[in-house]
PDB file of N, CA and C in Angstrom:
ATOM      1  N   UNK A   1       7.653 -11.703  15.409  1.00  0.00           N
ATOM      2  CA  UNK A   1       8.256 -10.459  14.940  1.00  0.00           C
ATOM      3  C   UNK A   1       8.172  -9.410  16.054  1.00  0.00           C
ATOM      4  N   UNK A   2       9.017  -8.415  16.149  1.00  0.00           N
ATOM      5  CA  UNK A   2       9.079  -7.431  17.377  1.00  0.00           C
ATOM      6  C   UNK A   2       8.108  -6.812  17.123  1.00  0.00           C
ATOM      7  N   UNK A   3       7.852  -5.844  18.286  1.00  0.00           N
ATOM      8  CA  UNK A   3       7.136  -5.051  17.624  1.00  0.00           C
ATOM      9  C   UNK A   3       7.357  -3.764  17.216  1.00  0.00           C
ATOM     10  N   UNK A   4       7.283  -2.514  16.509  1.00  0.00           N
ATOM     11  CA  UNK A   4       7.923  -1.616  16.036  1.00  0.00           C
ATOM     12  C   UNK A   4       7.926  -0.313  17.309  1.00  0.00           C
ATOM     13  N   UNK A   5       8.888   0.196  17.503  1.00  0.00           N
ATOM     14  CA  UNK A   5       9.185   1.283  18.130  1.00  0.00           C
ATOM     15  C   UNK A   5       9.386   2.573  17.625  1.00  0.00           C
ATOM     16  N   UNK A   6       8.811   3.532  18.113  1.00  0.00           N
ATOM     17  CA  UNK A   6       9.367   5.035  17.543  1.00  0.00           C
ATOM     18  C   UNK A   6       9.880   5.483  18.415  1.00  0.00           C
ATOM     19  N   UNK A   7      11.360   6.370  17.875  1.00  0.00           N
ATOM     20  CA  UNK A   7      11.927   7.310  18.757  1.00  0.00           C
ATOM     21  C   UNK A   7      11.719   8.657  18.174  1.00  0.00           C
ATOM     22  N   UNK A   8      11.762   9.361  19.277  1.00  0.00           N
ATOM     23  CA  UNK A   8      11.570  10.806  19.211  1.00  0.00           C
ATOM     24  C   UNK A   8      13.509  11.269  18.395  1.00  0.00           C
ATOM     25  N   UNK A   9      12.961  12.186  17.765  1.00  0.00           N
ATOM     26  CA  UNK A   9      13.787  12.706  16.534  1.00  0.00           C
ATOM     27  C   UNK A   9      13.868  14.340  17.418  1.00  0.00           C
ATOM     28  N   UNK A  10      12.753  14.988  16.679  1.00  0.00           N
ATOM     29  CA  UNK A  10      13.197  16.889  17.140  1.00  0.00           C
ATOM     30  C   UNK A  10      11.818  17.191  16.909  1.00  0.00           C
ATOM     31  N   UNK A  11      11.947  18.020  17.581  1.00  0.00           N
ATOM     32  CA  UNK A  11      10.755  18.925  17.170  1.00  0.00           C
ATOM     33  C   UNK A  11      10.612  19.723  15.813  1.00  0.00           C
ATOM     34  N   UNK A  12       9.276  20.169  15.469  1.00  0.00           N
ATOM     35  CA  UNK A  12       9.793  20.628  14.155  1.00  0.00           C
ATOM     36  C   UNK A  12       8.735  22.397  14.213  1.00  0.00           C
ATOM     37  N   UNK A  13       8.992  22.924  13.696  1.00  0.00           N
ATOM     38  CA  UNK A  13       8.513  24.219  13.324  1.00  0.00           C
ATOM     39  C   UNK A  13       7.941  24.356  12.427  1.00  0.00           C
ATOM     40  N   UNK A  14       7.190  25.384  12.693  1.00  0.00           N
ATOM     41  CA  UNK A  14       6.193  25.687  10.868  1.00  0.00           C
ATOM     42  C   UNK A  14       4.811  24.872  11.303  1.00  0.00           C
ATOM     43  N   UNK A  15       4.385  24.383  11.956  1.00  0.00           N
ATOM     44  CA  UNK A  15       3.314  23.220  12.500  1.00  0.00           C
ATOM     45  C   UNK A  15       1.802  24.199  13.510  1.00  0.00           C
ATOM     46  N   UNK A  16       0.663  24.485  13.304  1.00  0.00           N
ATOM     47  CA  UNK A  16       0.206  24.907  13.849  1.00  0.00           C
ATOM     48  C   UNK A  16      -0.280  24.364  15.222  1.00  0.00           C
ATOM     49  N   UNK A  17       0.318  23.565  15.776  1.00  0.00           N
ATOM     50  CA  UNK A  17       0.595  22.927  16.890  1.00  0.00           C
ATOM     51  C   UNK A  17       1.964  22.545  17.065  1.00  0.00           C
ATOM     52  N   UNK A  18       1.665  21.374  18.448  1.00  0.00           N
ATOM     53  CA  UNK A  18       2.741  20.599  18.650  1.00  0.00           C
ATOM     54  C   UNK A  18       3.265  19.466  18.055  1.00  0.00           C
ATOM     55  N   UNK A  19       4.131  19.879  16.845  1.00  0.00           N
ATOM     56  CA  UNK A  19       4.681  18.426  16.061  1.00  0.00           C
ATOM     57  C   UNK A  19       6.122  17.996  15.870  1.00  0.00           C
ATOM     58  N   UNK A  20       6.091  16.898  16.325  1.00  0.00           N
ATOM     59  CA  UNK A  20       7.703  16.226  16.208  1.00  0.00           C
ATOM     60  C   UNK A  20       7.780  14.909  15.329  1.00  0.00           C
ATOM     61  N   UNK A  21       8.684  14.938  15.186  1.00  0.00           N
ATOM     62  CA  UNK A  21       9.484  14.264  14.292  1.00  0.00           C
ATOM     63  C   UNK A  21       9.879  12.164  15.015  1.00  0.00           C
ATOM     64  N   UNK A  22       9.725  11.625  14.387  1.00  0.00           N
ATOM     65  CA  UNK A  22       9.947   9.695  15.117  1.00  0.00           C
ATOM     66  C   UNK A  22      10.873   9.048  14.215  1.00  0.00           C
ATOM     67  N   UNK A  23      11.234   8.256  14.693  1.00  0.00           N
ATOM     68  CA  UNK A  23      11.776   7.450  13.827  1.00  0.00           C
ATOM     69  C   UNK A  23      11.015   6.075  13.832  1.00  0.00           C
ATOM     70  N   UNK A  24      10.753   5.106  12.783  1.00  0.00           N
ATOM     71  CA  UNK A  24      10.472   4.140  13.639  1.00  0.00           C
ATOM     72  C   UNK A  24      11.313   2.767  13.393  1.00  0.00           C
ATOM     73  N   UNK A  25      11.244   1.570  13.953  1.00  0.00           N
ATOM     74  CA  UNK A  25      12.557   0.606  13.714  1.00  0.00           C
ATOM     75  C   UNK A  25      12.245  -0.157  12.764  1.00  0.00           C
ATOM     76  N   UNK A  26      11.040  -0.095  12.124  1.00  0.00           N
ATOM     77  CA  UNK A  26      11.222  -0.587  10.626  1.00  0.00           C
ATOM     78  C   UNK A  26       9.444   0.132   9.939  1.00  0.00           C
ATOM     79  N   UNK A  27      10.010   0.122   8.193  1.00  0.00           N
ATOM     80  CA  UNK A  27       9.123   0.863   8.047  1.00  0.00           C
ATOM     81  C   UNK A  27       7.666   0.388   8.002  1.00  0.00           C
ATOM     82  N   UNK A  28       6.463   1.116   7.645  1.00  0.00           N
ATOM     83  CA  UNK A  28       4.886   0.666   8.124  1.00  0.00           C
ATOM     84  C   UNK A  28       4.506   1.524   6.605  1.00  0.00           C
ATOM     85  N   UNK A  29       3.373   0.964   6.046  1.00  0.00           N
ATOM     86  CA  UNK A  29       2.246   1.152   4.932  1.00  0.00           C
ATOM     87  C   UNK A  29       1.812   2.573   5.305  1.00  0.00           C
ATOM     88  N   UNK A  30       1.666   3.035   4.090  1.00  0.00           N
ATOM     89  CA  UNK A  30       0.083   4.113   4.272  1.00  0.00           C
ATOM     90  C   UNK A  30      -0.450   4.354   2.793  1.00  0.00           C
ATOM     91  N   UNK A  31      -0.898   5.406   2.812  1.00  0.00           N
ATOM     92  CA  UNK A  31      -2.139   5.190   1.754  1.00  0.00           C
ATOM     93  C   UNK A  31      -1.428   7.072   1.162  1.00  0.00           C
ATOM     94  N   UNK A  32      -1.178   6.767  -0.040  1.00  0.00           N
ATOM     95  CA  UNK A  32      -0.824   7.897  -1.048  1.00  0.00           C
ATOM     96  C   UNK A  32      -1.754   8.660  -1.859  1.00  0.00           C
ATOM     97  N   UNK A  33      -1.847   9.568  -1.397  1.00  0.00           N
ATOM     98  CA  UNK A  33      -3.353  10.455  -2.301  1.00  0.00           C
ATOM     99  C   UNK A  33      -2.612  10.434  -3.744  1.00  0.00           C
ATOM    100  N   UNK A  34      -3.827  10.445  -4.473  1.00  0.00           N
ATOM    101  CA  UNK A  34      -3.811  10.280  -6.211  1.00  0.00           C
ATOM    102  C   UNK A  34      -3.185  11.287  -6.520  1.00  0.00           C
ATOM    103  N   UNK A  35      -2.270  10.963  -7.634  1.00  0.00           N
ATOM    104  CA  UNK A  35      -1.927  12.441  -8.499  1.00  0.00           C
ATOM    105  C   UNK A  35      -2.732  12.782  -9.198  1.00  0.00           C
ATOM    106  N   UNK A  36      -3.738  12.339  -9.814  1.00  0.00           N
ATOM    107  CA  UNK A  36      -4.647  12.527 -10.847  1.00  0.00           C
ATOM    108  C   UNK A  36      -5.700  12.111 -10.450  1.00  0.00           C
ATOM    109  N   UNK A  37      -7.025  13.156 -11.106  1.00  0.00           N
ATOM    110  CA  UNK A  37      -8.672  12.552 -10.587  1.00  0.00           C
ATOM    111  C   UNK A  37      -8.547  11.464 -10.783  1.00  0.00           C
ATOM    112  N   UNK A  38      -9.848  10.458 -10.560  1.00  0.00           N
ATOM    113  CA  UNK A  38      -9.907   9.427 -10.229  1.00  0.00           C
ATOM    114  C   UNK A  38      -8.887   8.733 -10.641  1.00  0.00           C
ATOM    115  N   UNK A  39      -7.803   8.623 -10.433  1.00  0.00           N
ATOM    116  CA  UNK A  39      -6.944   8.051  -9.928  1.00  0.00           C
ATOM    117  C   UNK A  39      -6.757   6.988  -8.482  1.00  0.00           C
ATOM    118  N   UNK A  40      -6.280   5.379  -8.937  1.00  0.00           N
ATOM    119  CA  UNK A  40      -7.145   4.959  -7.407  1.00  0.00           C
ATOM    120  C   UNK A  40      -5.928   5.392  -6.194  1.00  0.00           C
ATOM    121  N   UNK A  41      -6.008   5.454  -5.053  1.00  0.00           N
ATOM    122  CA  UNK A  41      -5.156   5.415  -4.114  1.00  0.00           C
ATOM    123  C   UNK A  41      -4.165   4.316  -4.018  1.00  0.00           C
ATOM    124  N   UNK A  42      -2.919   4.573  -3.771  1.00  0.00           N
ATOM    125  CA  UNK A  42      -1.835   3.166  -3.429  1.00  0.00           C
ATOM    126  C   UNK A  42      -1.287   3.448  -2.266  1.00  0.00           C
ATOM    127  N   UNK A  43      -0.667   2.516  -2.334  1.00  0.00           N
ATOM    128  CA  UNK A  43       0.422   2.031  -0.855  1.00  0.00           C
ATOM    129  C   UNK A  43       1.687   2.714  -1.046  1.00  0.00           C
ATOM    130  N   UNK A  44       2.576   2.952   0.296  1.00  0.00           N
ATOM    131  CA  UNK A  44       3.948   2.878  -0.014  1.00  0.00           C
ATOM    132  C   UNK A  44       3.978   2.781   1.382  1.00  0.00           C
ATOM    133  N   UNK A  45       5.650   2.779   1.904  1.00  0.00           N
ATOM    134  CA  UNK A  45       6.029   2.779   2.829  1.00  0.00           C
ATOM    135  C   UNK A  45       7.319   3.975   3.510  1.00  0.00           C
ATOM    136  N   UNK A  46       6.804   4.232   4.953  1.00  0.00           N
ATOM    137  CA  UNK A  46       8.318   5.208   5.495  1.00  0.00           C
ATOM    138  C   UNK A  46       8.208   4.653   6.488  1.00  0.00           C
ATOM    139  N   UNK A  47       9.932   5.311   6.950  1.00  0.00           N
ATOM    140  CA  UNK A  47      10.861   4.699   8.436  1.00  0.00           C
ATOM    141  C   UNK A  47      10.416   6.337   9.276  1.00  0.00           C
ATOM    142  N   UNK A  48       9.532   7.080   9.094  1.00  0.00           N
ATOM    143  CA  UNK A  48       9.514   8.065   9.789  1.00  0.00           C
ATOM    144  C   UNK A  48       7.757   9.012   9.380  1.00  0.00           C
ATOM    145  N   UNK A  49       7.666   9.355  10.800  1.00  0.00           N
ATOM    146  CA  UNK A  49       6.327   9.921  10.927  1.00  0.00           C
ATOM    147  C   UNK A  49       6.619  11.349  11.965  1.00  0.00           C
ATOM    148  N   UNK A  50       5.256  12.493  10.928  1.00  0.00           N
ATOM    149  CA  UNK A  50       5.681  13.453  12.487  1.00  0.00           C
ATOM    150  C   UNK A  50       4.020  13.454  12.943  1.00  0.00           C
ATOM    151  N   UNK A  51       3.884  13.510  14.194  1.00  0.00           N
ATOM    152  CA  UNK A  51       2.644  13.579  15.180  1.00  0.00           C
ATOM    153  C   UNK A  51       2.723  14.765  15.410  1.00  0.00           C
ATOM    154  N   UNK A  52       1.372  15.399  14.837  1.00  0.00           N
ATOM    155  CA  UNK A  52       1.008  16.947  15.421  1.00  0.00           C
ATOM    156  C   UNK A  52      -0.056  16.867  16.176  1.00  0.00           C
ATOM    157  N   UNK A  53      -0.053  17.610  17.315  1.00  0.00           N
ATOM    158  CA  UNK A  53      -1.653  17.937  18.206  1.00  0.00           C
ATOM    159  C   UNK A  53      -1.664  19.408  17.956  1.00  0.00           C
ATOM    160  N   UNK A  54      -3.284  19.301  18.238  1.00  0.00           N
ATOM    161  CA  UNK A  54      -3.905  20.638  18.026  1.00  0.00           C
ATOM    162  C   UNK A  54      -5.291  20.679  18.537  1.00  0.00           C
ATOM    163  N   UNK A  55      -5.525  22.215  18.663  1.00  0.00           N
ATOM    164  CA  UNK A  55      -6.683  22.350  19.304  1.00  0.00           C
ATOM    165  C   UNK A  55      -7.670  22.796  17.968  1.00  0.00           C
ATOM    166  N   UNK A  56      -8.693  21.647  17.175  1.00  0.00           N
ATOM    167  CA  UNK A  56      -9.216  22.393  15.942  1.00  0.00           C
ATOM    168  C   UNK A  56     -10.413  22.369  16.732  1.00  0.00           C
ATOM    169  N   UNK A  57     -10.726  23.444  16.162  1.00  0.00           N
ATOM    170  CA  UNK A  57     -12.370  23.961  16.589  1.00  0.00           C
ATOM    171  C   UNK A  57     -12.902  23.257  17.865  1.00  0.00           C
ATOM    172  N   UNK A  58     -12.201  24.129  18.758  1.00  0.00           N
ATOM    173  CA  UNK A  58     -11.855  24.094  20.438  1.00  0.00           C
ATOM    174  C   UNK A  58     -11.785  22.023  20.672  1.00  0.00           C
ATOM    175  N   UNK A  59     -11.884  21.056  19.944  1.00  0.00           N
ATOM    176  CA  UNK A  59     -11.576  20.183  20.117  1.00  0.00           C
ATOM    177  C   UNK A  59      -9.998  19.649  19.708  1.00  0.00           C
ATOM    178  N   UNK A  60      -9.745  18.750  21.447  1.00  0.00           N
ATOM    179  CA  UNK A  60      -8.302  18.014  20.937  1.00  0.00           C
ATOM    180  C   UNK A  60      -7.771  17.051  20.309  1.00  0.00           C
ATOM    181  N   UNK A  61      -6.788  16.687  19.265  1.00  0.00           N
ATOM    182  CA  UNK A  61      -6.824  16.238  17.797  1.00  0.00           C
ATOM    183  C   UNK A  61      -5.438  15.913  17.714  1.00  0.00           C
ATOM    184  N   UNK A  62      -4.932  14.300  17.887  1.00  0.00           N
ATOM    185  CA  UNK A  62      -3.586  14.559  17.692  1.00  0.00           C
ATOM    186  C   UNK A  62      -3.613  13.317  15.943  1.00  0.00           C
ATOM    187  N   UNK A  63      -2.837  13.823  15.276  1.00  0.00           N
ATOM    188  CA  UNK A  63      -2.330  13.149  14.429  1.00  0.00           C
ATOM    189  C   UNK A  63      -1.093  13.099  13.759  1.00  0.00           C
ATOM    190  N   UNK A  64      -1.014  11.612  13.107  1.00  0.00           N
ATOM    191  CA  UNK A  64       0.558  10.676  12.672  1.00  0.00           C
ATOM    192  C   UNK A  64       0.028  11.054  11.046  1.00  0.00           C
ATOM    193  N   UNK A  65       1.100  11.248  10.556  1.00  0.00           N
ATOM    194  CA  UNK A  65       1.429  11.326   9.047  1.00  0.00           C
ATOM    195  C   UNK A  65       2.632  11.018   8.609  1.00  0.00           C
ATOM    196  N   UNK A  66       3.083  10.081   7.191  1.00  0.00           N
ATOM    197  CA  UNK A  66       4.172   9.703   6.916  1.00  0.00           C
ATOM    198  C   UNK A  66       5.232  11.274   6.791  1.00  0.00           C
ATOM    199  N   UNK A  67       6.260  10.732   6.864  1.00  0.00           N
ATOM    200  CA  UNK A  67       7.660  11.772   6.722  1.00  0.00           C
ATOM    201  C   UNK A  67       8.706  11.669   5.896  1.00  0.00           C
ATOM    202  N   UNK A  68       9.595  12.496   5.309  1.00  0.00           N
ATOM    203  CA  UNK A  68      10.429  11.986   4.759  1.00  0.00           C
ATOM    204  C   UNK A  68      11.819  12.518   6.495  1.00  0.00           C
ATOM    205  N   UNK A  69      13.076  12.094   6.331  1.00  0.00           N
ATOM    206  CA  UNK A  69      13.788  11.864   7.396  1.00  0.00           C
ATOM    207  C   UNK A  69      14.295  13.281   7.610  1.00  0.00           C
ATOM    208  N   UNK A  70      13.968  14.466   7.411  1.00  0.00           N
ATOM    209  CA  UNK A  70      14.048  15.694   7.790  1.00  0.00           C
ATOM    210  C   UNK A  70      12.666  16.363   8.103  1.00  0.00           C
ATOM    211  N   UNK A  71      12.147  15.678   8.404  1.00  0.00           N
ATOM    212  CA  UNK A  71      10.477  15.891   8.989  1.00  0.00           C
ATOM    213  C   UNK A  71       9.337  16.574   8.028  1.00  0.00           C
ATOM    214  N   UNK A  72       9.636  16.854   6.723  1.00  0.00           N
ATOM    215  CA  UNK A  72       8.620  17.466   5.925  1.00  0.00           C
ATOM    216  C   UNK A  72       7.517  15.973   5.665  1.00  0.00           C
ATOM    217  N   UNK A  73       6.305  16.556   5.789  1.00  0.00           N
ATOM    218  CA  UNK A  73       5.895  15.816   5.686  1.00  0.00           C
ATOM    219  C   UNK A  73       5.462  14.864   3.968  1.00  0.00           C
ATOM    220  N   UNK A  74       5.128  13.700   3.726  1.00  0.00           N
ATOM    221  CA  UNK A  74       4.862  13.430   2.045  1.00  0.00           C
ATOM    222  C   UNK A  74       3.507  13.516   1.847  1.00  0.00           C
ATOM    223  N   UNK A  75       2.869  12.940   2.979  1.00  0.00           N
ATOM    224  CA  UNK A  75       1.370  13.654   2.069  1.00  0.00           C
ATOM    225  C   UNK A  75       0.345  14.169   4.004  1.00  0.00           C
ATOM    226  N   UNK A  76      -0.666  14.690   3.155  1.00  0.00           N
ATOM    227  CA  UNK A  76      -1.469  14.801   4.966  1.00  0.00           C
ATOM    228  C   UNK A  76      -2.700  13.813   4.953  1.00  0.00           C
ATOM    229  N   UNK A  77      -2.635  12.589   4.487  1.00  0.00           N
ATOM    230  CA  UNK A  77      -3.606  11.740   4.955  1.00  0.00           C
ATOM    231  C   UNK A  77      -3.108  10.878   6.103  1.00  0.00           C
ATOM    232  N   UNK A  78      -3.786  10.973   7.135  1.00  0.00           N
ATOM    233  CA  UNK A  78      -3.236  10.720   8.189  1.00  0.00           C
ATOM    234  C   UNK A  78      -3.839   9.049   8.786  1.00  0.00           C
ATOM    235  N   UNK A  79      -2.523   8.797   9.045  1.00  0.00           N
ATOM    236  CA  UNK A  79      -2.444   7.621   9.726  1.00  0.00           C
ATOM    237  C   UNK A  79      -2.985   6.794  11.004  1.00  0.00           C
ATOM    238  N   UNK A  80      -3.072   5.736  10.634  1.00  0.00           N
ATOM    239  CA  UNK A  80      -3.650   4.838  11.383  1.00  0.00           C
ATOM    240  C   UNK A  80      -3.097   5.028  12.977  1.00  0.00           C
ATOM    241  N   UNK A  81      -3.862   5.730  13.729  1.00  0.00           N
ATOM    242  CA  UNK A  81      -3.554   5.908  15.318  1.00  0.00           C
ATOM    243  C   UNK A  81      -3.406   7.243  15.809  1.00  0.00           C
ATOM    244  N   UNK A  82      -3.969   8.003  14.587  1.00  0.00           N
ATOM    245  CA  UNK A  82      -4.662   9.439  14.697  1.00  0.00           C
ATOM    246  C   UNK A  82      -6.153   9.675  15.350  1.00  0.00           C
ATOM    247  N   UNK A  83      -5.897  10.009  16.906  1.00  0.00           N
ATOM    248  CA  UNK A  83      -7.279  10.100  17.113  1.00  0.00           C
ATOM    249  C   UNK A  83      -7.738  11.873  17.288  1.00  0.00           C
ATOM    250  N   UNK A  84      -8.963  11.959  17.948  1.00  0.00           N
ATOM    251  CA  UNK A  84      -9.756  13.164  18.220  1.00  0.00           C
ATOM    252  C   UNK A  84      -9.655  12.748  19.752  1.00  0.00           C
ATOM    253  N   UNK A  85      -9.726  13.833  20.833  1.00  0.00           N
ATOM    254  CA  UNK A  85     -10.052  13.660  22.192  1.00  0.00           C
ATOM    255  C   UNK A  85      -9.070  13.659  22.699  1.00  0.00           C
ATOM    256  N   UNK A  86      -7.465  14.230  22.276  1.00  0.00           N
ATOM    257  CA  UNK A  86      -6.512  13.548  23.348  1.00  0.00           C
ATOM    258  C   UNK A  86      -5.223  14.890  22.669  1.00  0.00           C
ATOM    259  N   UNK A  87      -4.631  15.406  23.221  1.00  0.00           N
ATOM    260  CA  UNK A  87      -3.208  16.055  22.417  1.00  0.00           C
ATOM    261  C   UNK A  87      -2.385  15.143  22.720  1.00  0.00           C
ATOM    262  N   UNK A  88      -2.041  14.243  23.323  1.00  0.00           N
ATOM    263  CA  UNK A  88      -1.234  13.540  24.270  1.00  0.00           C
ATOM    264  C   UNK A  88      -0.115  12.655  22.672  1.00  0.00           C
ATOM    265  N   UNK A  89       0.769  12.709  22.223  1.00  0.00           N
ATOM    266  CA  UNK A  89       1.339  12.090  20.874  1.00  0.00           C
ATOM    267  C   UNK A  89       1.581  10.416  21.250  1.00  0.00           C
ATOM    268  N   UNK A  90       1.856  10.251  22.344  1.00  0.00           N
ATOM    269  CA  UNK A  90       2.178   8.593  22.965  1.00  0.00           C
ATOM    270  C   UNK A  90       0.947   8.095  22.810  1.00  0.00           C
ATOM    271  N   UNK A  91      -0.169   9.181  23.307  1.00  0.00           N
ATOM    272  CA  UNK A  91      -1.676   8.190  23.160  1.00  0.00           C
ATOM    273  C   UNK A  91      -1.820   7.429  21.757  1.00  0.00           C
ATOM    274  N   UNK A  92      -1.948   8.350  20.427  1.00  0.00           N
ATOM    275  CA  UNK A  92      -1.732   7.991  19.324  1.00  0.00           C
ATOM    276  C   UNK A  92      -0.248   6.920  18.467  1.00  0.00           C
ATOM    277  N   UNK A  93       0.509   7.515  19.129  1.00  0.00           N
ATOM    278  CA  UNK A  93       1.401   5.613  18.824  1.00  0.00           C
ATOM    279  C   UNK A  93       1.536   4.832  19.534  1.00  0.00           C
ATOM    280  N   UNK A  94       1.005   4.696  20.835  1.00  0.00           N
ATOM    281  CA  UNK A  94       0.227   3.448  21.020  1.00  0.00           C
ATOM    282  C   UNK A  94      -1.036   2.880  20.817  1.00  0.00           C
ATOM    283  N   UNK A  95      -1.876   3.698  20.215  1.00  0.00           N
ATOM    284  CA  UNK A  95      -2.623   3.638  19.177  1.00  0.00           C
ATOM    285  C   UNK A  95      -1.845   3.014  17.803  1.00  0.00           C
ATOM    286  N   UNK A  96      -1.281   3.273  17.231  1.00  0.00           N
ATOM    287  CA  UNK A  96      -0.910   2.881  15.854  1.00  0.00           C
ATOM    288  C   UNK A  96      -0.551   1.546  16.359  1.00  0.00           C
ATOM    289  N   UNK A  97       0.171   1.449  17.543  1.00  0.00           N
ATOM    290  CA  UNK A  97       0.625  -0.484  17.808  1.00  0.00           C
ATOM    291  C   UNK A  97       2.145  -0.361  18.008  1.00  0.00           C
ATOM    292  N   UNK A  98       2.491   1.293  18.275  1.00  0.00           N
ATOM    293  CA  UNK A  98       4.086   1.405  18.338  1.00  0.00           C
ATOM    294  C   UNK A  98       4.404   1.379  19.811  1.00  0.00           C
ATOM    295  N   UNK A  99       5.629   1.171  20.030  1.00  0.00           N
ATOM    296  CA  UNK A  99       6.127   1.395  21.377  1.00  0.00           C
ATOM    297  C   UNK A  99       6.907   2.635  21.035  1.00  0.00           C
ATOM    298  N   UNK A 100       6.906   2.707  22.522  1.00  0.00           N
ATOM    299  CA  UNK A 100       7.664   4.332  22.336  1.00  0.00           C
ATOM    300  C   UNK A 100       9.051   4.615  22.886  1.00  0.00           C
ATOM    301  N   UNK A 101      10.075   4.532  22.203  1.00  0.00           N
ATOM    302  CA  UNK A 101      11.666   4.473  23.484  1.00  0.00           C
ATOM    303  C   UNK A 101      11.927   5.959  23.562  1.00  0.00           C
TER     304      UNK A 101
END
């Protein structure tokens, strides 16, 4: 199987950092916060993620969160290839296992 690629989409606004918008070439899992207390967590899937960096409490912090295809984001539990130590957004999806076109 290939392996999945993200392309850069737009930048987006409203973001207390630097966050843009991906596409990616097919969609990937994440984890859906509960609507209701204990409520357990589930799965779903999107074709799009936006990567924000930021400087939180003077440390650098970039993270992937699912999207819907106009860049709002669906929830803020953040995704697999979200690290601490880096603003850099390529560091983190090649972290997640994406290529980047």
């Amino acid at each position: 199987m290939k392996r999945i690629t993200a392309t850069y989409v737009k930048e987006l606004s409203g973001w207390k950092g630097d966050a843009r918008l991906y596409r990616l070439s097919r969609a990937v899992t994440y984890q859906v916060l509960p609507t209701a207390q204990n409520s357990p967590r589930h799965k779903a899937t999107t074709k799009h993620v936006v990567v924000s960096s930021v400087m939180a409490f003077g440390f650098p912090e970039v993270y992937i969160f699912p999207a819907h295809k106009d860049g709002t984001p669906i929830n803020v539990l953040e995704m697999y290839g979200s690290r601490k130590g880096t603003l850099v957004h390529e560091v983190a999806l090649s972290d997640a296992g994406w290529d980047i076109t």
